[in-house]
N, C-alpha and C. Protein backbone atom coordinates (compact mmCIF):
# COMPACT_ATOMS: atom_id res chain seq x y z
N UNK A 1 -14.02 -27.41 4.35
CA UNK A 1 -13.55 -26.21 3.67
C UNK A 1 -12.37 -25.64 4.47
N UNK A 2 -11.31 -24.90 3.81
CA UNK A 2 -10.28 -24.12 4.43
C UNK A 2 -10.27 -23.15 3.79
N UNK A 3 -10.20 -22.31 4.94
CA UNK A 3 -10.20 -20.64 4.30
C UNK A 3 -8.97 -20.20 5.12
N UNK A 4 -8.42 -19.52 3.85
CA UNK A 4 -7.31 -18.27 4.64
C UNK A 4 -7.11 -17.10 4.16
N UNK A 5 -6.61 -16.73 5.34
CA UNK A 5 -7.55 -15.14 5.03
C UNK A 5 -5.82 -14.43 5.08
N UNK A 6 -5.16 -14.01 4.43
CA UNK A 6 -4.24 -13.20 4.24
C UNK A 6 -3.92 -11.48 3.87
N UNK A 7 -3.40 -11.25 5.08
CA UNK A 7 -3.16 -9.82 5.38
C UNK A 7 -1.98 -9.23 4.33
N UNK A 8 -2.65 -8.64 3.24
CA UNK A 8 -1.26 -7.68 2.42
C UNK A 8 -1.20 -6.34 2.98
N UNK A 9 0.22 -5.93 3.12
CA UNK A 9 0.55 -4.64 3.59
C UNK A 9 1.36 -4.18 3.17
N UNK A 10 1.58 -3.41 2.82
CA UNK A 10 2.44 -2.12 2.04
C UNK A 10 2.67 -0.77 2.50
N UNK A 11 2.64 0.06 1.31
CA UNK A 11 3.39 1.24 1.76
C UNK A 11 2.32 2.45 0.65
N UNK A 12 2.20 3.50 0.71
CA UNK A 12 1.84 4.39 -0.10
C UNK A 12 0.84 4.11 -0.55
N UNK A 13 -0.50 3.28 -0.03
CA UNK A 13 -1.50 2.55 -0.86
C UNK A 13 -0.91 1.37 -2.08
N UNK A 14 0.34 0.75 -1.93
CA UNK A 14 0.68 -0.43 -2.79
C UNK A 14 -0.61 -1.63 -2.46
N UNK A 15 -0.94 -1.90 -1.29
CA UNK A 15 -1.55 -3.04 -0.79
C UNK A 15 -2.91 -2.93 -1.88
N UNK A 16 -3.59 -1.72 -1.93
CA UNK A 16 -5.15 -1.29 -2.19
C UNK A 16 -4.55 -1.72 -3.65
N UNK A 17 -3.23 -1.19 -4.72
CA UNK A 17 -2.93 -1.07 -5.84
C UNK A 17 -2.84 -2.47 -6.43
N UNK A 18 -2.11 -2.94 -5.67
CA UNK A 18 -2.04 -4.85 -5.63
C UNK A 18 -3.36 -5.39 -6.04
N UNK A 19 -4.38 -4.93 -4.91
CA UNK A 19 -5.31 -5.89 -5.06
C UNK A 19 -6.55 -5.29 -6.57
N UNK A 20 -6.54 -4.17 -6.96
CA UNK A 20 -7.04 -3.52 -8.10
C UNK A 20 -6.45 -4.20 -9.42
N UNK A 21 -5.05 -4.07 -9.53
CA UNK A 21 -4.34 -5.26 -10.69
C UNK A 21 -5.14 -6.59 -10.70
N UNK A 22 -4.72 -7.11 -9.58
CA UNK A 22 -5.24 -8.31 -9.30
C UNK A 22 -6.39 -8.49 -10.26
N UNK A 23 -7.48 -7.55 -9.71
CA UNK A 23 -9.09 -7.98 -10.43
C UNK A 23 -8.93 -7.26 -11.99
N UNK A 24 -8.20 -5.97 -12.36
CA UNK A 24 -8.13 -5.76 -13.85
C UNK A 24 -7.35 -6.94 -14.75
N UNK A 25 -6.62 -7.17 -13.75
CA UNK A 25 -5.70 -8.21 -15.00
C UNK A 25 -6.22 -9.51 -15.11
N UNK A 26 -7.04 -9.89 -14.23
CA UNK A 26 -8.03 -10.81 -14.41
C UNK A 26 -7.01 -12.41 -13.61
N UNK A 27 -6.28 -12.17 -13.22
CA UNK A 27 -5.90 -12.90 -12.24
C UNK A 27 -6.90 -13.37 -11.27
N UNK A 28 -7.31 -12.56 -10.44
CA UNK A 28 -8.41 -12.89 -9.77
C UNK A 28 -9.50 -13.68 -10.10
N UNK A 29 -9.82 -13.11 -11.12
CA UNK A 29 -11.09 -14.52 -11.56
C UNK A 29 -10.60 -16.20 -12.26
N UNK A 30 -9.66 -15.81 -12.61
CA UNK A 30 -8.93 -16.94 -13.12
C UNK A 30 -8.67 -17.69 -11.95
N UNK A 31 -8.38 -17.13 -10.94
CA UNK A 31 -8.10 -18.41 -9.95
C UNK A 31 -9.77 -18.65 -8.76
N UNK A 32 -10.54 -17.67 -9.38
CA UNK A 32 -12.03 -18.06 -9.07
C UNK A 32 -12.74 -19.12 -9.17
N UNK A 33 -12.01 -19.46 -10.67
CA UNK A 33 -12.19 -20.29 -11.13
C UNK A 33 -11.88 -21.88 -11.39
N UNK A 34 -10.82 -22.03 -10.66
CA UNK A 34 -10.22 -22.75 -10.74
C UNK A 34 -10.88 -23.98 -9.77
N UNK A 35 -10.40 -25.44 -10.31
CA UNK A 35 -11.31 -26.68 -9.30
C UNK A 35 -11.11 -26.74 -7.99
N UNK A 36 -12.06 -26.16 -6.90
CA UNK A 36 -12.07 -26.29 -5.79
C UNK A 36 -11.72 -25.20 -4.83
N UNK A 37 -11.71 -24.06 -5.93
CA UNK A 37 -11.70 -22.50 -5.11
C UNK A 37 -13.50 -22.62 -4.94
N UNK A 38 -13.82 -21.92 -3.79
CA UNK A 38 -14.76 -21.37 -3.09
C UNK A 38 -14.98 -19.96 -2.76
N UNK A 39 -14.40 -19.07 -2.70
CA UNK A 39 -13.93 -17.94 -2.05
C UNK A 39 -12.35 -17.18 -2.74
N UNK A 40 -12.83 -15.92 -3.14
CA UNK A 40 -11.44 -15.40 -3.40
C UNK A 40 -11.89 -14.05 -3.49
N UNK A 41 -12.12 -12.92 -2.42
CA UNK A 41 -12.48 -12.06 -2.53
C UNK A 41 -11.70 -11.09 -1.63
N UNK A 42 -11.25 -9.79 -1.94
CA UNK A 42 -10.32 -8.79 -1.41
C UNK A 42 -11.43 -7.75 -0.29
N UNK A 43 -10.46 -7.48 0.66
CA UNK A 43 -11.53 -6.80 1.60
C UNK A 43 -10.53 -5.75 1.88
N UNK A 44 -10.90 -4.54 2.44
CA UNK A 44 -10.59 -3.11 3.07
C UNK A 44 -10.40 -3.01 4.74
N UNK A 45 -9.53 -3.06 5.02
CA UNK A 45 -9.98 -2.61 6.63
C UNK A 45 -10.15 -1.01 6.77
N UNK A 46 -11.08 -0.84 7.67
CA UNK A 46 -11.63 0.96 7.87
C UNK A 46 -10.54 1.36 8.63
N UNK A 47 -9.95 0.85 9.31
CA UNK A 47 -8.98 1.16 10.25
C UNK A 47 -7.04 1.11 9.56
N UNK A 48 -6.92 0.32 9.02
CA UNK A 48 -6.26 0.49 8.41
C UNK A 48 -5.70 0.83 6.74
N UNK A 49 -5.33 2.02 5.84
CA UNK A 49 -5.66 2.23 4.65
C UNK A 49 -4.01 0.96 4.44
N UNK A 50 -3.39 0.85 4.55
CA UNK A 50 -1.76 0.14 4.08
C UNK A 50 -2.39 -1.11 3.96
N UNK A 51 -3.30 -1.93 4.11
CA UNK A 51 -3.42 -3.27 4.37
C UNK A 51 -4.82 -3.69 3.68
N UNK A 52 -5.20 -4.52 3.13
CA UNK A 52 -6.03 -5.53 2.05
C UNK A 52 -5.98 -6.85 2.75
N UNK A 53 -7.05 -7.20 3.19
CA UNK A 53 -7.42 -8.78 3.37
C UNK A 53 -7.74 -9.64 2.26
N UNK A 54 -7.37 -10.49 1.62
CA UNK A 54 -7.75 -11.73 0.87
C UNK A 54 -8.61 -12.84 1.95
N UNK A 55 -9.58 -12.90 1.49
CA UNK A 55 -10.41 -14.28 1.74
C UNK A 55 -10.25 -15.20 1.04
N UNK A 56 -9.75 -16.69 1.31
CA UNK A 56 -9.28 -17.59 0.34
C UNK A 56 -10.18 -18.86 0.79
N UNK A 57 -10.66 -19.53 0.11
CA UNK A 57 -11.20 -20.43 0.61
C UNK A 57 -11.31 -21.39 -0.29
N UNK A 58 -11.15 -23.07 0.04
CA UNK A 58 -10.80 -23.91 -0.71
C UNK A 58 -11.96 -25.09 -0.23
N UNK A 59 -11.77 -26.30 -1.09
CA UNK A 59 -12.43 -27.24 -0.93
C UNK A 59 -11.76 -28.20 0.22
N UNK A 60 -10.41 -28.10 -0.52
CA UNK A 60 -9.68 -28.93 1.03
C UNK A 60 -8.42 -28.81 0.11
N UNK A 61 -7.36 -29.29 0.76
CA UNK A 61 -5.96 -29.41 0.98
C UNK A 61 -5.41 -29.70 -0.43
N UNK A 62 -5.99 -30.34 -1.23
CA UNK A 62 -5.21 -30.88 -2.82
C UNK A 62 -6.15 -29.67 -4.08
N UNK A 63 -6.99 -29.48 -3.22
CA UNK A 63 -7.57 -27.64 -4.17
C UNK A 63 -6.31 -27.25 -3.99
N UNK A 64 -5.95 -26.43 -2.75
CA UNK A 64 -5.16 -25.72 -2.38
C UNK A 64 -3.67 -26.27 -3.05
N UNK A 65 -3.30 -27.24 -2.83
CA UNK A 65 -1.73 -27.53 -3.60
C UNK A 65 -2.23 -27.33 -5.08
N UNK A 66 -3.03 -27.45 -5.99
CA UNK A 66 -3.13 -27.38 -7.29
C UNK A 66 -2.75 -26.33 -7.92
N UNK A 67 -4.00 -25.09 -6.79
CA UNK A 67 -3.74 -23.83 -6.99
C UNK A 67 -1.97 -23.37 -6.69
N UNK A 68 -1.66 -23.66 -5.65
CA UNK A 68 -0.39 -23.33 -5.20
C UNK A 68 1.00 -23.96 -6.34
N UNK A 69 0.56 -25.14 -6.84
CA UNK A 69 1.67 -25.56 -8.65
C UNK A 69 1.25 -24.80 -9.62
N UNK A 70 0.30 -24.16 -10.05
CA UNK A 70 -0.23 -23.79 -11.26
C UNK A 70 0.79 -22.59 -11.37
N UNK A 71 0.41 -21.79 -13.00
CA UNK A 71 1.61 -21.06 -13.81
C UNK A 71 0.78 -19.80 -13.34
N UNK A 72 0.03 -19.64 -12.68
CA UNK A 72 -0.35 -18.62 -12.27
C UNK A 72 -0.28 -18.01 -10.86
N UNK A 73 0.80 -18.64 -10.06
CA UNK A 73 1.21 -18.14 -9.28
C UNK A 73 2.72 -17.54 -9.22
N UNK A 74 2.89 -18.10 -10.07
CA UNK A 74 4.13 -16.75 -10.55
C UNK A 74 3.86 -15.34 -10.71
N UNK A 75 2.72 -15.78 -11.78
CA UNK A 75 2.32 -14.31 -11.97
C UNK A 75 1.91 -13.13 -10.61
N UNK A 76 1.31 -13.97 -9.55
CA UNK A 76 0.73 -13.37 -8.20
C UNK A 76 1.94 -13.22 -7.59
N UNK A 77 3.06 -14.14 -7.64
CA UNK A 77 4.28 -13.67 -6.73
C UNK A 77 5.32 -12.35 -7.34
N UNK A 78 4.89 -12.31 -8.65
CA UNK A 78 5.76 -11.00 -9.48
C UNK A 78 4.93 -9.53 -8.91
N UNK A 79 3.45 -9.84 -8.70
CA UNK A 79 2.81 -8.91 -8.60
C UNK A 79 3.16 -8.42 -7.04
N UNK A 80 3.10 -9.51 -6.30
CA UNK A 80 3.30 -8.93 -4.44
C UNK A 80 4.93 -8.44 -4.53
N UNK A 81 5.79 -8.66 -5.59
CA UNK A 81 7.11 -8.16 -5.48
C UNK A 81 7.51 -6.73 -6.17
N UNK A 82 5.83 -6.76 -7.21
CA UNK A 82 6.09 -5.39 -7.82
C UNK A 82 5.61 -4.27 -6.76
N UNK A 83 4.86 -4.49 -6.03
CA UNK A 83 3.75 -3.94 -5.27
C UNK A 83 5.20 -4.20 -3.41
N UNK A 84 5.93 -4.55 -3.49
CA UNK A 84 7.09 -4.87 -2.27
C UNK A 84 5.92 -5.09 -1.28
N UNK A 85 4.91 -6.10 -1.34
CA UNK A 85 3.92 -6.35 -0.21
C UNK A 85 5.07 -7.75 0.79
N UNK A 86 4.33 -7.06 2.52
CA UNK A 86 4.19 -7.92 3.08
C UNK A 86 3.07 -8.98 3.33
N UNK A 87 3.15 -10.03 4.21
CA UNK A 87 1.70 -10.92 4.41
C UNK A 87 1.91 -11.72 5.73
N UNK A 88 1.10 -11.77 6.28
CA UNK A 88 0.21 -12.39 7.55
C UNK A 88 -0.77 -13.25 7.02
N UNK A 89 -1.00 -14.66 7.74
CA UNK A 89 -1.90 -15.59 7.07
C UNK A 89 -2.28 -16.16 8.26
N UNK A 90 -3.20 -16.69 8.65
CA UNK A 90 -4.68 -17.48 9.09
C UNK A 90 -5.15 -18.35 8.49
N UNK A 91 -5.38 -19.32 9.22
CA UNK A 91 -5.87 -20.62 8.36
C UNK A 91 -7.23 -21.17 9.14
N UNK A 92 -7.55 -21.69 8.48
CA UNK A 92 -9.34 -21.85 9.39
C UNK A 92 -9.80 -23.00 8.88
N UNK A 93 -10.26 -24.43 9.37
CA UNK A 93 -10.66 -25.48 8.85
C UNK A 93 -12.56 -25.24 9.46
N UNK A 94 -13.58 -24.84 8.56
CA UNK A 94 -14.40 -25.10 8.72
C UNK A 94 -15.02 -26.47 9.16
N UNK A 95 -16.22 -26.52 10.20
CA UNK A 95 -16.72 -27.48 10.61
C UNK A 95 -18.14 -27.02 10.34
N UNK A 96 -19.01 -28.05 10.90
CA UNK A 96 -20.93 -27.78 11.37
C UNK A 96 -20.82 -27.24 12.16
N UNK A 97 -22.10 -26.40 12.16
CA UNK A 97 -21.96 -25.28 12.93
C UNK A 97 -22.72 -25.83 14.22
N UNK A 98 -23.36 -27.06 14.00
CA UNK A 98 -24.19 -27.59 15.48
C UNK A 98 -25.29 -26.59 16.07
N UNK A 99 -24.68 -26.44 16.99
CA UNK A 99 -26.17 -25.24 17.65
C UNK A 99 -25.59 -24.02 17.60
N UNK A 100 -24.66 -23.86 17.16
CA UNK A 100 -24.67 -22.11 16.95
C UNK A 100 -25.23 -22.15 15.69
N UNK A 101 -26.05 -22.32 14.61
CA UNK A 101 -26.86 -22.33 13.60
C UNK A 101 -27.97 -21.77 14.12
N UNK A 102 -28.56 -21.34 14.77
CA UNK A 102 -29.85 -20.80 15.80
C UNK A 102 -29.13 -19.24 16.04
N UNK A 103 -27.69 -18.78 15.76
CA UNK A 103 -27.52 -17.38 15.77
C UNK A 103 -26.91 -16.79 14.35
N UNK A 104 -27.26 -17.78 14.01
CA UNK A 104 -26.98 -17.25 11.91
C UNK A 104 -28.22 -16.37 11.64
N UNK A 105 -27.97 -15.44 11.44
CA UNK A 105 -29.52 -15.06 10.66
C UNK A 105 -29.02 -15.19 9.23
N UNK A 106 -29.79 -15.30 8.67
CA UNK A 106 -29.79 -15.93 7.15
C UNK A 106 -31.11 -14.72 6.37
């Protein structure tokens, strides 16, 4: 799995406004949906109000390019331009967790 977790930031609460479109216009679930999304969920930092985390998470590398050709990322790049967002990204290749599985509580 690859997850990336991308930092939107803005200005005047744009970031929080961004990510509200996102889930009304149904963008968001549409790419929920899509073959080999795992993860697509918007988060809050307490510490910061300008900024929205995306959790992205994929099956592997040709999820991710599919999503990244499709006609629906236009639509997400009109939206971060209506919204004048910046972004910060993180990339994370999940592994087994081996013996740290003994500090999961589940």
């Amino acid at each position: 799995m690859i997850t990336i977790n991308l930092y939107y930031t803005g200005k005047n609460g744009s970031a929080r406004k961004f990510a509200q479109e996102m889930e009304r216009s149904g963008i968001a679930d549409a790419i929920r949906k899509e073959p080999g999304n795992l993860r697509y969920q918007y988060f809050m930092p307490m510490d910061d109000e300008e900024t929205v985390l995306l959790i992205d998470a994929w099956r592997d590398q040709e999820a991710i390019d599919r999503h990244h050709a499709s006609a629906m990322m236009k639509e997400l790049a009109a939206l971060r331009e209506k919204y004048d967002l910046h972004m910060k990204a993180e990339r994370y290749i999940s592994e087994e967790f081996g013996n740290d599985e003994q500090y999961i509580r589940k």
